[in-house]
Protein backbone atom coordinates (compact mmCIF):
# COMPACT_ATOMS: atom_id res chain seq x y z
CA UNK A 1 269.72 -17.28 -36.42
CA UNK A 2 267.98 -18.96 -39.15
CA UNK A 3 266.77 -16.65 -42.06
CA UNK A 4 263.13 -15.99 -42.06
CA UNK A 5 261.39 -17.46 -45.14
CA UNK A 6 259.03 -13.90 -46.15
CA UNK A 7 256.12 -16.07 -48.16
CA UNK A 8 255.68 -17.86 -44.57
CA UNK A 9 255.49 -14.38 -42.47
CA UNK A 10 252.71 -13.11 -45.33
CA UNK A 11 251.15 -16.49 -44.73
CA UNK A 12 250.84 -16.09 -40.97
CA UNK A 13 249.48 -13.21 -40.99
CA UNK A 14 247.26 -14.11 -43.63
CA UNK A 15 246.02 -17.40 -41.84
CA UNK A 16 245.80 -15.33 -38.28
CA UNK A 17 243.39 -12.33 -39.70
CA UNK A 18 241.01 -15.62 -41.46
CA UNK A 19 241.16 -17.80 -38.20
CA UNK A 20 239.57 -14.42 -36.44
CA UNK A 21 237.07 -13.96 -39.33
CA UNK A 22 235.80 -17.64 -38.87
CA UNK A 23 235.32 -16.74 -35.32
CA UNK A 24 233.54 -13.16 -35.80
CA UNK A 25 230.86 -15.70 -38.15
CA UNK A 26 230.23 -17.54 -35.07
CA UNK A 27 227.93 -14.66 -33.44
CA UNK A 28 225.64 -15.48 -36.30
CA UNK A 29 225.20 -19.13 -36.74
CA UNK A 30 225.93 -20.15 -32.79
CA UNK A 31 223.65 -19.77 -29.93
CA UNK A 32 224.67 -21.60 -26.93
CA UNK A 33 225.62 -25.26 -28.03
CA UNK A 34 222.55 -25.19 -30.31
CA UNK A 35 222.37 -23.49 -34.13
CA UNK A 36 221.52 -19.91 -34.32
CA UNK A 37 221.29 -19.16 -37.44
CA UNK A 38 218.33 -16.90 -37.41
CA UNK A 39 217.50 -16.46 -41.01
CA UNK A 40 218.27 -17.81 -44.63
CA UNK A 41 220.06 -14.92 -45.25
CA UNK A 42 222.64 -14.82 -42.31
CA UNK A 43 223.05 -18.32 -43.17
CA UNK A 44 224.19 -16.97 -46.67
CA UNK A 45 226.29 -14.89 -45.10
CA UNK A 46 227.78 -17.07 -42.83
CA UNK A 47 228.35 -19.68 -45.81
CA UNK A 48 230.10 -17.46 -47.91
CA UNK A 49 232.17 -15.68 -45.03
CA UNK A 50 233.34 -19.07 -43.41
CA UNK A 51 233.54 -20.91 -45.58
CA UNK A 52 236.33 -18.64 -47.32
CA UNK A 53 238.66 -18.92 -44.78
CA UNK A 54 238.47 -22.63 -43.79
CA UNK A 55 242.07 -23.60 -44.53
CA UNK A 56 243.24 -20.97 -41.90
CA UNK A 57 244.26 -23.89 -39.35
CA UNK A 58 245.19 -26.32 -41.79
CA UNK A 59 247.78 -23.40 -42.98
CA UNK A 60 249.10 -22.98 -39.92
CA UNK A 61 250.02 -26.71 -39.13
CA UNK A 62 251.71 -26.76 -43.21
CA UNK A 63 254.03 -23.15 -41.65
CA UNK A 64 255.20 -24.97 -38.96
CA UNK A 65 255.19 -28.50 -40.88
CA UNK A 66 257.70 -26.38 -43.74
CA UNK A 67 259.96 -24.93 -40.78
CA UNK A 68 260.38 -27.24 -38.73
CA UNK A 69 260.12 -30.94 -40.28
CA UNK A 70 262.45 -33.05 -40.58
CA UNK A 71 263.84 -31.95 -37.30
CA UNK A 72 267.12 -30.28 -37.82
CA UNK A 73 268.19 -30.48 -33.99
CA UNK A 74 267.93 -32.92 -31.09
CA UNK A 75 264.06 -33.83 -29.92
CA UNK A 76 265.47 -32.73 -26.49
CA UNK A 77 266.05 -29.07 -27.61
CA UNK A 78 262.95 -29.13 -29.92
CA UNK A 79 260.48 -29.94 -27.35
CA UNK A 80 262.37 -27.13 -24.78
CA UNK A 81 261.66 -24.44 -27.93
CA UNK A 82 258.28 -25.25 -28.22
CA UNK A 83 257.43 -25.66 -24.52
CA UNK A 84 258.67 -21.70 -23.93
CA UNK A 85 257.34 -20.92 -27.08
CA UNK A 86 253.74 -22.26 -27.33
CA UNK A 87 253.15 -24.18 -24.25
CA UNK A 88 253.38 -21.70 -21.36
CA UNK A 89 251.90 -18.41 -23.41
CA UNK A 90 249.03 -21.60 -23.78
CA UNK A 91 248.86 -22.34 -19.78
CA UNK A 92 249.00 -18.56 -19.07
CA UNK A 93 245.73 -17.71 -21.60
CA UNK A 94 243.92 -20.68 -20.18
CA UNK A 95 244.73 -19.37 -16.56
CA UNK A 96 243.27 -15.74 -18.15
CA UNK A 97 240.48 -17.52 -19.99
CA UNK A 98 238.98 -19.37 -16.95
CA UNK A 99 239.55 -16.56 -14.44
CA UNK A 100 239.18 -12.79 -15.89
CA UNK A 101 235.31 -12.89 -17.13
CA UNK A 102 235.31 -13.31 -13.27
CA UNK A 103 235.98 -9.16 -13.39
CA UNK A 104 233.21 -8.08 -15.56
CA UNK A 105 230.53 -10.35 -13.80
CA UNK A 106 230.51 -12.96 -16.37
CA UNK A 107 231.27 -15.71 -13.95
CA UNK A 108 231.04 -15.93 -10.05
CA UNK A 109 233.64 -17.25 -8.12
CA UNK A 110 232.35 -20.70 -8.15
CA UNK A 111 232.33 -20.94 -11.99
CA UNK A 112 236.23 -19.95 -11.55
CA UNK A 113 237.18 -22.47 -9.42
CA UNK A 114 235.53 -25.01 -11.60
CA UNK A 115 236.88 -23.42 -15.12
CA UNK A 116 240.37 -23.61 -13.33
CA UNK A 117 240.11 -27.55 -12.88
CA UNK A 118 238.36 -28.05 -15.79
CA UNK A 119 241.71 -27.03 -17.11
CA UNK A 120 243.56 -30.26 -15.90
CA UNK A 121 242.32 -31.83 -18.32
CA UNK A 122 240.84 -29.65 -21.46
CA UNK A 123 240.27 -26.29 -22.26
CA UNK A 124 237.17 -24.39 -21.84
CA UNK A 125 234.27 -23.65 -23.42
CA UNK A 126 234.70 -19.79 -23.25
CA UNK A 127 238.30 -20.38 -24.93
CA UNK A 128 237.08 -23.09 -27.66
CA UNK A 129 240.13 -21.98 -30.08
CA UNK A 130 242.76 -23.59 -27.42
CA UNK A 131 241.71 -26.81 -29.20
CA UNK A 132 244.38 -25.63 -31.66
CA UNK A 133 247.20 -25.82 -29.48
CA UNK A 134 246.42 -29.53 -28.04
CA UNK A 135 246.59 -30.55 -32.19
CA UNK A 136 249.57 -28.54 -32.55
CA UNK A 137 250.83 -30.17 -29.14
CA UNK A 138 250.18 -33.41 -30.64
CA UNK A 139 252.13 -32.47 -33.60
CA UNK A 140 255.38 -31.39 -32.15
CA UNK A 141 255.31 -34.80 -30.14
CA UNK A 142 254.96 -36.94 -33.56
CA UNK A 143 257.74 -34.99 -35.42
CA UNK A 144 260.74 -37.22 -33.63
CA UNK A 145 259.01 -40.33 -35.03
CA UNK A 146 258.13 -39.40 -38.51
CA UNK A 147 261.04 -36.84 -39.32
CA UNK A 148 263.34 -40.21 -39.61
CA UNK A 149 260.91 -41.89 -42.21
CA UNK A 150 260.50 -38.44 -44.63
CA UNK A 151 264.06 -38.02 -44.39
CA UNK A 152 264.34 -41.29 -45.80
CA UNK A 153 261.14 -42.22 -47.87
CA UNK A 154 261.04 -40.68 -51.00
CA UNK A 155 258.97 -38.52 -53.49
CA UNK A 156 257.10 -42.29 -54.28
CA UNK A 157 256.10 -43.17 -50.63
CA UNK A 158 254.91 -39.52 -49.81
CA UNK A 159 252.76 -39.65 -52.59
CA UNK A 160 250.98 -42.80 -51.37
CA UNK A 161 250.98 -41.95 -47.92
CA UNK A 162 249.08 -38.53 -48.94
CA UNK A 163 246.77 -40.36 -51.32
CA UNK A 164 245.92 -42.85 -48.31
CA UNK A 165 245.40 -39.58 -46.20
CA UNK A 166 243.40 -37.97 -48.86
CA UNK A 167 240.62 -41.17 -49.08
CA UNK A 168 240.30 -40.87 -45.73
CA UNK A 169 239.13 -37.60 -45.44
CA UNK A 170 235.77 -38.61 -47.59
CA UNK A 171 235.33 -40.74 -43.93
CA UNK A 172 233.07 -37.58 -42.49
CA UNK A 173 230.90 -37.74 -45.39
CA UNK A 174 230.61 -41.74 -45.59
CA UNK A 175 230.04 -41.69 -41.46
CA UNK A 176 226.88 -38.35 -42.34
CA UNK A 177 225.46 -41.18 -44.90
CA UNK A 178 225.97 -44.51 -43.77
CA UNK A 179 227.50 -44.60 -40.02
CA UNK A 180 230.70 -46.65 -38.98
CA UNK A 181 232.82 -47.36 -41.94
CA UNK A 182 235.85 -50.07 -42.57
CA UNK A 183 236.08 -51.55 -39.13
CA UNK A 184 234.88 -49.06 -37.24
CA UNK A 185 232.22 -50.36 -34.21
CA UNK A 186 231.32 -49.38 -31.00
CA UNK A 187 234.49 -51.46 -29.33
CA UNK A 188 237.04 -50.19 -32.42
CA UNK A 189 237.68 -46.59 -33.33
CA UNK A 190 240.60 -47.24 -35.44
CA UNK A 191 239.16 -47.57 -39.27
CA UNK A 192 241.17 -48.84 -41.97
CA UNK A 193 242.60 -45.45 -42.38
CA UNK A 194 243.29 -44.31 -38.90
CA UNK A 195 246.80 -44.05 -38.97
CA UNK A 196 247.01 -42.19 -42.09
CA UNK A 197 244.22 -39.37 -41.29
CA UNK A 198 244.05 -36.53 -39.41
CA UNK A 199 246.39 -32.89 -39.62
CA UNK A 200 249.33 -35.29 -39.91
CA UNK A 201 248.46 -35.31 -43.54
CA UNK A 202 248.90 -31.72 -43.67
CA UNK A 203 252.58 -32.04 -42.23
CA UNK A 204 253.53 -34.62 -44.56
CA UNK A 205 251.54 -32.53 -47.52
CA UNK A 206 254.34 -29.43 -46.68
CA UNK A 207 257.14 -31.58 -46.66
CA UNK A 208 255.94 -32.83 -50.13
CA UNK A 209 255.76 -29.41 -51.40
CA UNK A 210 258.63 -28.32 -50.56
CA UNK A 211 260.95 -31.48 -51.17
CA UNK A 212 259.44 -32.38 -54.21
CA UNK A 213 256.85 -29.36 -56.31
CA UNK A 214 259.23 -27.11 -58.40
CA UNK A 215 257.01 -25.12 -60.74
CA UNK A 216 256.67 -21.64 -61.80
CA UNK A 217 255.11 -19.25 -59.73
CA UNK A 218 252.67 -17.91 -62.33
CA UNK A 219 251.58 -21.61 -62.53
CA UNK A 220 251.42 -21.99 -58.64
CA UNK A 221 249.00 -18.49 -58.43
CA UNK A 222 246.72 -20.24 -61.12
CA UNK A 223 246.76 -23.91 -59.98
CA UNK A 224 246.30 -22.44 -56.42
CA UNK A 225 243.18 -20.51 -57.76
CA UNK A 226 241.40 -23.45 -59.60
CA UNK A 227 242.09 -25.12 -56.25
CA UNK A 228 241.01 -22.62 -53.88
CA UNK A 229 237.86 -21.87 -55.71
CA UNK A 230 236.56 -25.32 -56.42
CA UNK A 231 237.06 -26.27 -52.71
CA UNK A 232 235.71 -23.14 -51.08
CA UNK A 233 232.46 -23.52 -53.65
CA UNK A 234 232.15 -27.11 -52.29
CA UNK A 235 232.29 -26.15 -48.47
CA UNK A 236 230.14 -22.98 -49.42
CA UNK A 237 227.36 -25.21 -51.07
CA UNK A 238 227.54 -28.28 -48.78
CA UNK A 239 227.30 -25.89 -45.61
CA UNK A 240 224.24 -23.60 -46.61
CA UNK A 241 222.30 -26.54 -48.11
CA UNK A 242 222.35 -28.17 -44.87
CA UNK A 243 221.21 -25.08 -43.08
CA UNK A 244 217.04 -26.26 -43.68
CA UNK A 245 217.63 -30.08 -42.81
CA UNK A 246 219.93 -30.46 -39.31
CA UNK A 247 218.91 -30.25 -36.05
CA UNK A 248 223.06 -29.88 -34.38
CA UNK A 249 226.13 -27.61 -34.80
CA UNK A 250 228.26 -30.99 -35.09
CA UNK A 251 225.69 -31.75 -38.41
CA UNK A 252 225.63 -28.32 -39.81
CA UNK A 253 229.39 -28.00 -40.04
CA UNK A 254 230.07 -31.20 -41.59
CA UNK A 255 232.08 -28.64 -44.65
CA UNK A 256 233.84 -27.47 -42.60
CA UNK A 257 235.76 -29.84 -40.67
CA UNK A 258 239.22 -29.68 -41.31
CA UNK A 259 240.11 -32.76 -42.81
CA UNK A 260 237.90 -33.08 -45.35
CA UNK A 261 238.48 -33.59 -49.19
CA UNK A 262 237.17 -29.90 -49.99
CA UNK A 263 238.79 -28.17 -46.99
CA UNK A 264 242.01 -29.57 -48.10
CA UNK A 265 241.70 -28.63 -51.61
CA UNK A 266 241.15 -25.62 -50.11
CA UNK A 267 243.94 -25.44 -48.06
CA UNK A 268 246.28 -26.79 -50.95
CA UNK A 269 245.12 -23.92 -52.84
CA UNK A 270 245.84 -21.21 -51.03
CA UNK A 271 248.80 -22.69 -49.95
CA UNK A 272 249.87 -22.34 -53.43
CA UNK A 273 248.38 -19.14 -54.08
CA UNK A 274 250.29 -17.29 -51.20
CA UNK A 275 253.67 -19.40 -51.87
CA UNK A 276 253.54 -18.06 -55.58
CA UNK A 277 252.71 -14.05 -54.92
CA UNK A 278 255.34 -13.88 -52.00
CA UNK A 279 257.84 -16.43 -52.08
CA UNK A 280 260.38 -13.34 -54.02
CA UNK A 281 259.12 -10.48 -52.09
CA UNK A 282 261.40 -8.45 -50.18
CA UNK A 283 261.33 -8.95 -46.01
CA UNK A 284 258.90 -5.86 -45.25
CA UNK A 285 259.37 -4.77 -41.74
CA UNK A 286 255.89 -4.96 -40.41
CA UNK A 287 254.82 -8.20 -41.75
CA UNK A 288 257.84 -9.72 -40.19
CA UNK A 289 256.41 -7.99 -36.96
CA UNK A 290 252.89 -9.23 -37.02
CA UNK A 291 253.93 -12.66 -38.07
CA UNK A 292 256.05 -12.71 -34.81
CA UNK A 293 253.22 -11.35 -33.04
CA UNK A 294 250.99 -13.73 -34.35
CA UNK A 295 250.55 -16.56 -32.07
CA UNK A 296 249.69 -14.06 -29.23
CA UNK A 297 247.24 -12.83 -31.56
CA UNK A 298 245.73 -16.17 -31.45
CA UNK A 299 245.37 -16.69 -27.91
CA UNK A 300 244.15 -13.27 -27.08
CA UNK A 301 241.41 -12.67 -29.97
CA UNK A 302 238.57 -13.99 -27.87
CA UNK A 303 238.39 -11.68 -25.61
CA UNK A 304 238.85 -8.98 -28.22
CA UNK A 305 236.28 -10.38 -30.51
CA UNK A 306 233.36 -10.44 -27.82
CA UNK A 307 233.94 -6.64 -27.02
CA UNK A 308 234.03 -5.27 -30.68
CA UNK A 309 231.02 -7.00 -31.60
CA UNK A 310 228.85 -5.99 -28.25
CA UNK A 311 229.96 -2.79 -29.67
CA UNK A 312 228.60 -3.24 -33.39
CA UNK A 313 225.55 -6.01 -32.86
CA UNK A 314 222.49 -4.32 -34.16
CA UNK A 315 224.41 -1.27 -36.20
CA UNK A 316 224.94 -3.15 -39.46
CA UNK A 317 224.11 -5.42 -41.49
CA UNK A 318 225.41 -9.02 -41.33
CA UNK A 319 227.68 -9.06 -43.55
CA UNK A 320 229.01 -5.74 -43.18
CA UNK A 321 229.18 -6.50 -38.98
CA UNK A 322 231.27 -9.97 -40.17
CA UNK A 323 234.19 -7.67 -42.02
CA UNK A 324 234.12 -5.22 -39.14
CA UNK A 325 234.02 -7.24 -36.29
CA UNK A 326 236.94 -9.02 -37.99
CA UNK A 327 239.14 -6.45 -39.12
CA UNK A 328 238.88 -4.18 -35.87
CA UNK A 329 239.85 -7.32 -33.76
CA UNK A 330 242.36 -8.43 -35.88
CA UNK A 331 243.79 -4.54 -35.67
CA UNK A 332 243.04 -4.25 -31.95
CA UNK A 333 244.79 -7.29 -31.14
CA UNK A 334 248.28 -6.47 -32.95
CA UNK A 335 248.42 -3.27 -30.72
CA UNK A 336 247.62 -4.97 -27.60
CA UNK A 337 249.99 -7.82 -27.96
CA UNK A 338 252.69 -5.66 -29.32
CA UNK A 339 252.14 -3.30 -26.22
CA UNK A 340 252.63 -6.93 -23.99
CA UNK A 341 255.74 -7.11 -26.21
CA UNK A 342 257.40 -4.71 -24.44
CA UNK A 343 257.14 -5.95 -20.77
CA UNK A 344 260.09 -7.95 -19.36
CA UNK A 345 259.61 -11.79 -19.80
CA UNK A 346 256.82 -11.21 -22.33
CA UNK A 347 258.21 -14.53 -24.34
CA UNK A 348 255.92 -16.10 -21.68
CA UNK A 349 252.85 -14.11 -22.31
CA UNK A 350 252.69 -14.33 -26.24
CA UNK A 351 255.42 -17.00 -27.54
């Protein structure tokens, strides 16, 4: 068995509890499809809050980007690990996801049925964070192709392909001012860029890091920092100064899409920031247990989250609901999945 790298267990964890914080935020700035937001100050809030924890997914994807890439086995055995590993805890929590609000009177029968086809072909709306696995999904299928060209490119061509990757992750903020950019048209998609963009940039960004950035960790805590803080102040500022001026969820969180020159400054940062406090720690027990616990975390949270907040809307104050709504999931969830840990053939259930 392959030794467990500890700074990547801390980081899990880490990038689990903020993906659940983004997603307590949501009870304050969503309504429906449409913006929620209902004052300046929640929107403060919700800026601040969010914005923090943006590089949550893009973490993720650099964990399993460090593990697994190149590929150290044949593509026949790596797609068999990560089918009983991520894809059928995935099919069982869509199953759950589209069938169990069914219990509580949150959906008739009829609304089942549909949720359960709408499943042949996406997730649903009442599990929006399964979007994650689809990416990740996409991910593992690319690693066979590109594992042969990092093994082989260099420190030179990595550094070009990221810089390509980097430009075109200013393309959300060109499209916001100007619309189609660089070849793009209503018959053509595929910009100048298209094939360097995306969360691929994040896999190849790990590989860089740890093939080729040898530094200190005192220096990677305060590089991380500078990084960390400049692009959280940028998402921060971008998002709440929108707040007054867009009419649609897709225009308010323009900061906070993934692949965008701030969020992966961001992401970079912390990166950096996490690598340098942990990478000598010791293997404590229970991080090593809620990193392997993690991924069920993931798929489960939603219907955790809903619950704790019915239980705390109205008590607190925004930001203070935010923090608890976030922490008491994150808690809650640990014990449930670790009780589902226990039952025979649980691998299937939570990875």
């Amino acid at each position: 068995m392959t030794e467990r790298i500890v700074f990547l267990d801390y980081m899990r964890v880490i990038a689990c509890f903020m993906v659940i914080m983004v997603h307590s935020c949501e009870f304050f700035f969503i309504d429906g499809s449409e913006i929620g937001i209902r004052s300046m100050s929640d929107g403060l809030w919700v800026s601040v809050v969010d914005s923090a924890f943006r590089c949550s997914v893009p973490l993720f994807v650099m964990i399993s980007a460090w593990l697994l890439v190149p590929l150290r086995e044949p593509a026949g055995v790596f797609f068999r690990k990560r089918l009983l590993r991520v894809v059928v805890p995935f099919a069982v929590w869509s199953v759950l996801y589209a069938s169990l609000p069914c219990l509580w009177g949150a959906m008739d029968a009829g609304s089942v049925a549909s949720s359960l086809l709408h499943l042949v072909y996406n997730f649903n709306a009442d599990a929006g964070h399964l979007w994650f696995v689809y990416m990740l999904a996409g991910l593992y299928l690319f690693m066979p192709v590109i594992s042969p060209w990092l093994e082989k490119a260099g420190r030179r061509a990595e550094a070009m392909f990221l810089t390509a990757w980097f430009l075109s992750t200013f393309f959300p903020y060109i499209r916001d001012a100007v619309g189609d950019v660089y070849g793009e048209c209503y018959w053509n998609e595929y910009n100048l860029l298209w094939y360097f963009s995306g969360f691929i940039g994040y896999l190849v960004l790990a590989h860089y890091l740890r093939c080729y950035v040898s530094i200190p960790r005192r220096v990677k805590v305060l590089v991380g920092s500078v990084l960390y803080l400049a692009g959280y102040a940028v998402t921060a500022l971008i998002l709440y100064n929108r707040i007054p001026g867009v009419e649609t969820l897709q225009q308010l969180e323009l900061s906070w899409r993934f692949c965008t020159p701030n969020v992966v400054v961001e992401s970079l940062g912390a990166f950096l920031i996490i690598q340098g406090i942990f990478e000598k720690s010791r293997k404590p027990e229970p991080v090593a247990t809620l990193s392997a616990l993690s991924y069920g975390v993931y798929l489960a949270h939603i219907f955790v989250l809903g619950a704790v907040y019915n239980l705390t809307e109205g008590v607190f104050s925004t930001p203070v609901t935010i923090i608890l709504v976030g922490v008491l999931t994150f808690i809650t969830c640990f014990i449930l999945v670790k009780l589902i840990s226990f039952i025979p053939g649980s691998k299937y259930i939570i990875g």
